[in-house]
N, C-alpha and C. Protein backbone atom coordinates (compact mmCIF):
# COMPACT_ATOMS: atom_id res chain seq x y z
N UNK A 1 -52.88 75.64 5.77
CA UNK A 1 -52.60 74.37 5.13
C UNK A 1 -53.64 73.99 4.07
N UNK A 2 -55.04 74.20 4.25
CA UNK A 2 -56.20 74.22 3.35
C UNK A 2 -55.33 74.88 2.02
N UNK A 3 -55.09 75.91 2.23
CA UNK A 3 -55.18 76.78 1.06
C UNK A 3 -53.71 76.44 0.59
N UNK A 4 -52.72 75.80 0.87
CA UNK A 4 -52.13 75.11 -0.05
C UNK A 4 -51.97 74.15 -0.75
N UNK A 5 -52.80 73.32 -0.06
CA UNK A 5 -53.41 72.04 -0.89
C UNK A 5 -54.17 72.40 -1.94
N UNK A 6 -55.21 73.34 -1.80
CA UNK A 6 -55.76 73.84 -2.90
C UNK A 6 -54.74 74.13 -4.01
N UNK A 7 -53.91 75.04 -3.49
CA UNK A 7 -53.21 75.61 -4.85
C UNK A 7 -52.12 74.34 -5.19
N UNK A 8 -51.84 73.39 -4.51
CA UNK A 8 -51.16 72.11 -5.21
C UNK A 8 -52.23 71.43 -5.80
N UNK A 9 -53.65 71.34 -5.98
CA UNK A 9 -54.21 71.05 -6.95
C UNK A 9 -54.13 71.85 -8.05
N UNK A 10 -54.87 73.30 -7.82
CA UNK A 10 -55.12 74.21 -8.89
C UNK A 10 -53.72 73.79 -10.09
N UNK A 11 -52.15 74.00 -9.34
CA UNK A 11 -51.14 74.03 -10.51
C UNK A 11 -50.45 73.16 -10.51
N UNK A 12 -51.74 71.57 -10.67
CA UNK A 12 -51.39 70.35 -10.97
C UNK A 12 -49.77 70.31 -11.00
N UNK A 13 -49.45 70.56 -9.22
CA UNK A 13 -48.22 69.51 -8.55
C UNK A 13 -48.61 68.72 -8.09
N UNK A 14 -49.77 68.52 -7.69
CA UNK A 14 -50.46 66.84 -6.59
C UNK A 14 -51.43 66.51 -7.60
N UNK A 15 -52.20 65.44 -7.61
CA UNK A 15 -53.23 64.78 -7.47
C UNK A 15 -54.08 65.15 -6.53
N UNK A 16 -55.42 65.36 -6.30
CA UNK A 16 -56.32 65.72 -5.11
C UNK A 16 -56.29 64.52 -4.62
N UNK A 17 -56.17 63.12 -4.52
CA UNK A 17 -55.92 62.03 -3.87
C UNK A 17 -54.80 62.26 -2.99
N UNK A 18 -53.52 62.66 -3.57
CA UNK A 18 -52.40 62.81 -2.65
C UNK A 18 -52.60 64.30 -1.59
N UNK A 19 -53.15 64.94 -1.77
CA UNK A 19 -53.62 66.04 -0.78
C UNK A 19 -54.36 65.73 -0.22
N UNK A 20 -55.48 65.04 -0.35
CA UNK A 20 -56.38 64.40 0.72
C UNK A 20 -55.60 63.51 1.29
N UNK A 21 -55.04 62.83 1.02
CA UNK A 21 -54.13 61.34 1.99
C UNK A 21 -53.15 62.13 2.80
N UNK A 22 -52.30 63.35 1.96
CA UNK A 22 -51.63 64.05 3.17
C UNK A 22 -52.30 64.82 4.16
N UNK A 23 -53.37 65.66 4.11
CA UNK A 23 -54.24 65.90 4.63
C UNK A 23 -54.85 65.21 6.18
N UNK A 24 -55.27 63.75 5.30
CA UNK A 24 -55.78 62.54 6.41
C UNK A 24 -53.97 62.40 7.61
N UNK A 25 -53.15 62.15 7.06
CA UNK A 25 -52.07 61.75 7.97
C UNK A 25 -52.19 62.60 8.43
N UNK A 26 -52.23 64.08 7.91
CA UNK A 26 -51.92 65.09 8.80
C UNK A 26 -52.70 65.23 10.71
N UNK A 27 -53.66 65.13 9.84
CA UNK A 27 -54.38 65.29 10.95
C UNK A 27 -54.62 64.26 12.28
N UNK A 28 -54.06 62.71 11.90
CA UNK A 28 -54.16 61.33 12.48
C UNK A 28 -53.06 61.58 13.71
N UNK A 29 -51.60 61.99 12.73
CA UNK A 29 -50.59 62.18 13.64
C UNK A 29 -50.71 63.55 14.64
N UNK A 30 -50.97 64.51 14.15
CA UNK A 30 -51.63 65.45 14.99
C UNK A 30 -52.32 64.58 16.38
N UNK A 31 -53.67 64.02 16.07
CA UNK A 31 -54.08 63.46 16.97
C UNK A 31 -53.30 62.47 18.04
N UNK A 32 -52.78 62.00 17.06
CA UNK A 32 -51.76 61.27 18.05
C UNK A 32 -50.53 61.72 19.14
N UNK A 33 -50.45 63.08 18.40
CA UNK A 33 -49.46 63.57 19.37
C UNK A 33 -49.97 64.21 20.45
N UNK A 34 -51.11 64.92 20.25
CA UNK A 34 -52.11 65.34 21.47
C UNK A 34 -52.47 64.27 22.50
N UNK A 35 -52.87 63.08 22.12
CA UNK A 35 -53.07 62.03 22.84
C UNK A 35 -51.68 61.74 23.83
N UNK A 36 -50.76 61.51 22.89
CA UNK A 36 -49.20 61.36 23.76
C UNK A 36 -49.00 62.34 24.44
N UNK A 37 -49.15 63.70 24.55
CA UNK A 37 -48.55 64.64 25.39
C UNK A 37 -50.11 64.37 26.79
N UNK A 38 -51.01 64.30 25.85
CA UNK A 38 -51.99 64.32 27.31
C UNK A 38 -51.79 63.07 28.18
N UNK A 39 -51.14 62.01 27.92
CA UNK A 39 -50.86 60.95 28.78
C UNK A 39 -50.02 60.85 29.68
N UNK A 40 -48.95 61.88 28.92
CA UNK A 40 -47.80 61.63 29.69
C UNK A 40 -47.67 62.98 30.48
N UNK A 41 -48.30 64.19 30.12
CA UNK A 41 -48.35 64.95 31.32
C UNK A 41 -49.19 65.35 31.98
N UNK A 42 -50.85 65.13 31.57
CA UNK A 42 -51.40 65.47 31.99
C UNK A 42 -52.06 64.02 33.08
N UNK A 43 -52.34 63.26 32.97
CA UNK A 43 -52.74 61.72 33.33
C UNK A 43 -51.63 61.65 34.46
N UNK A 44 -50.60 61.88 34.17
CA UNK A 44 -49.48 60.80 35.16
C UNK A 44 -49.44 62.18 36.58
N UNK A 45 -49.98 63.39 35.73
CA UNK A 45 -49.76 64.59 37.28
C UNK A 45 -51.22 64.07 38.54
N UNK A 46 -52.41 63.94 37.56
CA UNK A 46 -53.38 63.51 38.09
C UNK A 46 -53.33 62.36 39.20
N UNK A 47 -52.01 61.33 39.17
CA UNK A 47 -51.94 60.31 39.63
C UNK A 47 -50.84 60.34 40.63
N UNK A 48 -49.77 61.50 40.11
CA UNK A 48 -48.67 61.57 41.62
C UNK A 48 -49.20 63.03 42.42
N UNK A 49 -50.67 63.55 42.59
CA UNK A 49 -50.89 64.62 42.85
C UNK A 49 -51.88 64.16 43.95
């Protein structure tokens, strides 16, 4: 993913602002979905176990 952001700068299709901001979401929602799967399966086994 690095290395296509790069080359959407290099052949000015993005802005490096809009690759960094997709970049940032990328990685937020990522986090977020790790967080959601660890709640709901890992947390709730801990608790009916």
């Amino acid at each position: 993913p690095l290395i296509v952001g790069i080359s959407r700068i290099i052949r000015c299709v993005h802005y490096p602002s809009d690759v960094l901001c997709g970049m940032i979401i990328g990685i937020i929602a990522g986090l977020i979905g790790c967080l959601v799967v660890w709640y709901f399966f890992v947390k709730r086994k801990r608790k009916t176990a």
